[in-house]
Protein backbone atom coordinates (compact mmCIF):
# COMPACT_ATOMS: atom_id res chain seq x y z
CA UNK A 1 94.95 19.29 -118.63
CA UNK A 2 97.36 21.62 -120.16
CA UNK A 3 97.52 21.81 -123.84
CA UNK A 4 100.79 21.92 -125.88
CA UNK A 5 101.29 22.17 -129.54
CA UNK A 6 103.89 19.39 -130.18
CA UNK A 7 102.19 16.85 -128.13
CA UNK A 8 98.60 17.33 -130.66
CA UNK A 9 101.16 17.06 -133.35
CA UNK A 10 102.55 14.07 -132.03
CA UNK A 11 98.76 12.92 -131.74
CA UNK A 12 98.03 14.02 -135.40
CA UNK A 13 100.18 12.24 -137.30
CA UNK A 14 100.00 8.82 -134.85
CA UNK A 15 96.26 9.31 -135.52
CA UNK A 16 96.78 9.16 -139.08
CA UNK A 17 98.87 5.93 -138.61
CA UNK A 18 96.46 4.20 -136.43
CA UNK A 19 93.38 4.71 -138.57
CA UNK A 20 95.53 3.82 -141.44
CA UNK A 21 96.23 0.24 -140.18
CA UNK A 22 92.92 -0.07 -138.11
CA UNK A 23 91.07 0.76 -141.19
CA UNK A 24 91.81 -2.41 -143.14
CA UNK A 25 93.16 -4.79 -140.11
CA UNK A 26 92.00 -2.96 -136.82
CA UNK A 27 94.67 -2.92 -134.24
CA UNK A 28 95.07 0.76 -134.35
CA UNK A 29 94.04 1.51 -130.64
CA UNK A 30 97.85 -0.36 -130.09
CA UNK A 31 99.07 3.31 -131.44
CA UNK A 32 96.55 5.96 -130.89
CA UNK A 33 95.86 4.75 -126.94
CA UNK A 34 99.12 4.95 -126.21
CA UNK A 35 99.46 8.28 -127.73
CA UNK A 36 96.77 9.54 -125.34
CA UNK A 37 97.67 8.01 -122.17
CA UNK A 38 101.30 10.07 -122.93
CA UNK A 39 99.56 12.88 -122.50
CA UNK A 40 98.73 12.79 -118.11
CA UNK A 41 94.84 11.46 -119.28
CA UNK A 42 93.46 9.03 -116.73
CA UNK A 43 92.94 5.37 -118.73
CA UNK A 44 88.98 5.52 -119.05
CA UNK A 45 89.39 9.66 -120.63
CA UNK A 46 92.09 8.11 -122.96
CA UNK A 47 89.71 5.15 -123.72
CA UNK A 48 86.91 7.88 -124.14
CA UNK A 49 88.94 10.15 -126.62
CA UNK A 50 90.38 7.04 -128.59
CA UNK A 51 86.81 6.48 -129.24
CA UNK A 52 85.59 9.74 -130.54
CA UNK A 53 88.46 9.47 -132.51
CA UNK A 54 88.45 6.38 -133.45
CA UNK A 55 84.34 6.74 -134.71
CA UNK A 56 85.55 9.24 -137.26
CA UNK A 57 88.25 7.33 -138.90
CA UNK A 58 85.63 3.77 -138.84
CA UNK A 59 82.75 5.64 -140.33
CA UNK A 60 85.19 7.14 -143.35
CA UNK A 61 86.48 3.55 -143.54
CA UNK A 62 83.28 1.96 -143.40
CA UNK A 63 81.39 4.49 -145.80
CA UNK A 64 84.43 3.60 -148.59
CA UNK A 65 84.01 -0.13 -148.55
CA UNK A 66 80.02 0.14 -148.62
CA UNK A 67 80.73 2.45 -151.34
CA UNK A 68 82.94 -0.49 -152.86
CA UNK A 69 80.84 -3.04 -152.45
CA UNK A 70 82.28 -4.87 -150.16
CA UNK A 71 79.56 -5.39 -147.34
CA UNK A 72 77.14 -7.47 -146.46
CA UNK A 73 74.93 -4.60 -145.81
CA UNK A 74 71.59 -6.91 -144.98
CA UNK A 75 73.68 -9.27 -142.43
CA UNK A 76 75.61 -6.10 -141.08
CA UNK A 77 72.85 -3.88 -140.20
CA UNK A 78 71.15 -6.88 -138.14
CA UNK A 79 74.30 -6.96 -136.45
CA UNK A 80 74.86 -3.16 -136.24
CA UNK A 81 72.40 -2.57 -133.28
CA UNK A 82 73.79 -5.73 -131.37
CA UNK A 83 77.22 -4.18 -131.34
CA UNK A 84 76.09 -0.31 -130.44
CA UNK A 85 74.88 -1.88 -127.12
CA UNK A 86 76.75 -4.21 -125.71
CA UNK A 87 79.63 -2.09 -126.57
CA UNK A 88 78.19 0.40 -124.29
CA UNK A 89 77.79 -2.23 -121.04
CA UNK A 90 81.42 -3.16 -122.12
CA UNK A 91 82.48 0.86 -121.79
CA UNK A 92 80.31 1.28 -118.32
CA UNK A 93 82.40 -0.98 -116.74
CA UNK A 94 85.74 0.23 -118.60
CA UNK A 95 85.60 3.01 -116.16
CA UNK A 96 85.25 0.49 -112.88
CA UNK A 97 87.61 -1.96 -113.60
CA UNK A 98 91.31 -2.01 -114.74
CA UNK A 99 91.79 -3.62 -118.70
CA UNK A 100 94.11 -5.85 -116.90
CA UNK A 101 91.98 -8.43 -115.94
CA UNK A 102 91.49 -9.65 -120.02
CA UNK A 103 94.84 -9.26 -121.18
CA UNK A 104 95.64 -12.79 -120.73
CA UNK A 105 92.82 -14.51 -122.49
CA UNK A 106 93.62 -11.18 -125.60
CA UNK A 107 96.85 -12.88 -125.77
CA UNK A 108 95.92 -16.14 -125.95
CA UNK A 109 92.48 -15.34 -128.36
CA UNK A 110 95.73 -13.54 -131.02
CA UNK A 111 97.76 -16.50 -130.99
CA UNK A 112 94.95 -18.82 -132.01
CA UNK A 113 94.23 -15.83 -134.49
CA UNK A 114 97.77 -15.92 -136.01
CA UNK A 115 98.44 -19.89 -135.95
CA UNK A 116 95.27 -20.35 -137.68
CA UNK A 117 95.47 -17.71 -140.33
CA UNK A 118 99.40 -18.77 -140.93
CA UNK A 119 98.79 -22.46 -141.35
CA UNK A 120 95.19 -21.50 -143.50
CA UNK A 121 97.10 -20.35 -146.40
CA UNK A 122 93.92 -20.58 -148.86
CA UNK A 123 91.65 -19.11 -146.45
CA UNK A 124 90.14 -15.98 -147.38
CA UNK A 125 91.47 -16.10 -150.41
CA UNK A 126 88.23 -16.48 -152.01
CA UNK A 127 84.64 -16.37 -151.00
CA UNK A 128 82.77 -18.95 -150.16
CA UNK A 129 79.09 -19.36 -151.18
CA UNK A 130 77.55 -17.52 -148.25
CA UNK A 131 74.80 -19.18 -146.75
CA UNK A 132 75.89 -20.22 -143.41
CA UNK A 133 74.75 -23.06 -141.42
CA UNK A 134 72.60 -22.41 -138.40
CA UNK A 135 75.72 -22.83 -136.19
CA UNK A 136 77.98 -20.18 -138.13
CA UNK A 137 75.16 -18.18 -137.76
CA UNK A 138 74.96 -18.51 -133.26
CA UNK A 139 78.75 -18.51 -133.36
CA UNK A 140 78.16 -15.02 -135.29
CA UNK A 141 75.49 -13.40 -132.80
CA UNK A 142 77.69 -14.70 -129.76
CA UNK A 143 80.68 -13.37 -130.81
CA UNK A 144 79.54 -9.98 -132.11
CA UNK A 145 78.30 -9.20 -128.63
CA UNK A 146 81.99 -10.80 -126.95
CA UNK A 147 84.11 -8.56 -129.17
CA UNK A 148 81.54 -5.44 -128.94
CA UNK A 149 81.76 -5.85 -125.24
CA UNK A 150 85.23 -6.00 -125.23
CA UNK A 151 85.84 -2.79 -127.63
CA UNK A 152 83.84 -0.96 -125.04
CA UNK A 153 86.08 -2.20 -122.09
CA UNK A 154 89.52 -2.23 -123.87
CA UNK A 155 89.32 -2.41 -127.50
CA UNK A 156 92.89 -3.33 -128.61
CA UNK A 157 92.69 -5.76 -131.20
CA UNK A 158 89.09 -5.44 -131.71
CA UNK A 159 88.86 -5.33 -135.55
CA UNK A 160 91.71 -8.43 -136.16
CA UNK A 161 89.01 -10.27 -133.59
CA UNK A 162 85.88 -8.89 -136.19
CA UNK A 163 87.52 -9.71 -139.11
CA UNK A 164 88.62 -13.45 -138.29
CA UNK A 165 85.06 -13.54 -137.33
CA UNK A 166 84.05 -12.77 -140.57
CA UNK A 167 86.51 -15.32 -142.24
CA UNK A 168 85.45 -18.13 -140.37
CA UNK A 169 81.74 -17.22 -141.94
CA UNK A 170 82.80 -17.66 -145.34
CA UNK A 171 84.15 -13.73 -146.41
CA UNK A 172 87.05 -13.27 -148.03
CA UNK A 173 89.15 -10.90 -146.69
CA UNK A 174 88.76 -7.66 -148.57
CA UNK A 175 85.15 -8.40 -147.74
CA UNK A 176 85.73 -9.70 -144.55
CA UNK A 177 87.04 -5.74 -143.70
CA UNK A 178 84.59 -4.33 -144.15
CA UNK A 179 82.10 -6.36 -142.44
CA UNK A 180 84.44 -5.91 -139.22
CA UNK A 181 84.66 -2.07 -140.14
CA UNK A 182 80.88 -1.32 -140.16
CA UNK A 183 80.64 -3.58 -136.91
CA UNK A 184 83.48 -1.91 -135.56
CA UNK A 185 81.88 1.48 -135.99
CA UNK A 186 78.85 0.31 -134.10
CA UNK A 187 80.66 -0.74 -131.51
CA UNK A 188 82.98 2.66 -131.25
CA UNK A 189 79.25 4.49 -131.39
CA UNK A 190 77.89 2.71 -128.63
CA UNK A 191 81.48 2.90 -126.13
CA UNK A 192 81.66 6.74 -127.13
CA UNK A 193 78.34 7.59 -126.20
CA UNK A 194 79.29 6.36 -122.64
CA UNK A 195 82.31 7.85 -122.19
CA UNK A 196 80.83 11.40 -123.16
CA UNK A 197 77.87 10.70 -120.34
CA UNK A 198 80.34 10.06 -117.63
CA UNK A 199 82.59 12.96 -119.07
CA UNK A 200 85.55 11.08 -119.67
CA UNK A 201 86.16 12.29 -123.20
CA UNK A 202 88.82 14.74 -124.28
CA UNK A 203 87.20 16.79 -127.21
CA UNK A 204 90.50 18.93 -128.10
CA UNK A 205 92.96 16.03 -128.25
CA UNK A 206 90.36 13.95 -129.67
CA UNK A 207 88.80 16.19 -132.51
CA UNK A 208 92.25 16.96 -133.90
CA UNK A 209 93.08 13.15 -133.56
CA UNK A 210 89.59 12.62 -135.23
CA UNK A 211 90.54 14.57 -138.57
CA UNK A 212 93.69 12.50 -138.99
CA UNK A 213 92.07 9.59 -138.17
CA UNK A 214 89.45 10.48 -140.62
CA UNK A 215 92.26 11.25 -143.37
CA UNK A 216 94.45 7.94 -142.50
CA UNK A 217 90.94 5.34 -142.75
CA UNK A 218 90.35 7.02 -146.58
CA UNK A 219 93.69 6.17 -147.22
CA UNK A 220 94.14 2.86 -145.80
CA UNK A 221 90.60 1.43 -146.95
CA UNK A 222 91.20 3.12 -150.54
CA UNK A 223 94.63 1.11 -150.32
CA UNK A 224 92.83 -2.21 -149.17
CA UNK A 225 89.84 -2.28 -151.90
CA UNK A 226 92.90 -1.18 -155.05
CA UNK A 227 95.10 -3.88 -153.68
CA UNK A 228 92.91 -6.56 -153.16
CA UNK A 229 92.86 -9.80 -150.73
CA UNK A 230 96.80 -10.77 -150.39
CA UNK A 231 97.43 -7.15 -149.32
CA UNK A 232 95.19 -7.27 -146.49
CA UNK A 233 96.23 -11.25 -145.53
CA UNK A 234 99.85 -9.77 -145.32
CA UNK A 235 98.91 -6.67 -143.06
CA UNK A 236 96.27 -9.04 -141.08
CA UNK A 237 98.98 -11.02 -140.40
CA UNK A 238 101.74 -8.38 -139.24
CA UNK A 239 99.09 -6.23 -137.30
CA UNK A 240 98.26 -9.25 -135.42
CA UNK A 241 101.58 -10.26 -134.27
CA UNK A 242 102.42 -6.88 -133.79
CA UNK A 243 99.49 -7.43 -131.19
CA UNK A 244 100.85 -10.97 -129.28
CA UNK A 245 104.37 -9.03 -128.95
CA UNK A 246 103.02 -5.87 -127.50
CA UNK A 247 100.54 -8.16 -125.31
CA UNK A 248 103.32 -10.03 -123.77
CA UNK A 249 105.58 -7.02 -123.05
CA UNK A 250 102.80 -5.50 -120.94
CA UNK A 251 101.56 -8.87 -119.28
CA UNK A 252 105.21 -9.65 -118.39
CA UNK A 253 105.63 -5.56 -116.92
């Protein structure tokens, strides 16, 4: 692939802008994929740079909210593993099968996502004493491995899936980001270790979309943790829709 100056500016600053959003909300593969694919890459190369990328910017994130305190480290690291390898079955067949084929149950799984959180105006507002009930906790496990799958094989809206997860287990939602960061990371691990086996990974476009990336998730999780739960609500919110809209335009095209 030929490699022009403007077009890893373009994928600089975009970067920064993706891990910015992605690092409190997730929905930043709805920028940075993009980005890639405008560059000639096949899908699965563009899916394996977004992710060596993208495991920059969710480490910085997720090292600033452990830092914070704003992890459940002992229920995450369980979890951590889980994610790492499904996420890596979900990336082996990335690169045999088109993304297409989910897009219409991602659209549907948002709008529940967005009606929900709208019409649950005190949810996540505060947290709630966090010993789940056996159920939570198999709704947990069985999801984790859904969504990791599904970051390795797409991945757009993977951390607004992660972090309505961790809502509906009692988090609130500063909390609740971080939880979906750290799994999040585990899950862009597992995908990227794929991708770079089958050689469908991009290192110059992706290492100079990695230090942006790296740069935008300090900001935007130094942003989240100052400005507390409503600030990450209001961004959940607009992320997500952002999400539906951008879902429908391609399922209708």
């Amino acid at each position: 692939m030929e490699f022009e100056l403007s077009v890893l500016l373009l994928i600089i600053v975009l970067g920064f802008i993706a891990a910015f959003i992605d690092a409190v909300v997730g929905g930043g593969g709805l920028i940075s994929i993009p980005a890639l694919l405008a560059t000639g890459m096949s899908p699965a190369t563009a899916l394996g740079t977004n992710k060596l990328a993208s495991a920059f910017g969710s480490f910085t994130s997720s090292m600033k909210f452990l830092r914070s305190r704003n992890v459940d480290f002992r229920r995450m690291m369980k979890l951590f593993p889980v994610s790492v390898l499904v996420s890596i079955a979900g990336a082996f067949i990335a690169v045999r099968l088109p993304g297409e084929v989910l897009k219409p149950l991602v659209l549907v799984m948002l709008i529940i996502v967005l009606v929900y959180t709208l019409f649950k105006k005190d949810w996540g507002a505060i947290e709630k004493e966090n010993v789940p009930s056996k159920r939570k906790v198999v709704i947990l496990i069985v999801f984790v491995i859904l969504i990791g799958f599904y970051d390795g094989f797409m991945g757009g809206g993977t951390g607004s899936f992660l972090l309505f997860l961790m809502l509906f287990t009692g988090f609130d939602f500063l909390r609740a980001a971080g939880n979906a960061k750290v799994l999040n990371f585990g899950s862009n691990i597992g995908a990227l270790l794929l991708f770079i086996m089958m050689g469908e990974v991009n290192y110059t476009y992706g290492l100079a979309m990695a230090a942006s990336m790296v740069l935008g998730s300090y900001a935007g999780a130094h942003l989240a943790i100052s400005k507390g739960v409503g600030y990450v609500r209001a961004l959940f919110i607009i992320v997500t829709s952002i999400l539906i809209l951008k879902n429908i335009y391609d399922f209708l095209s």
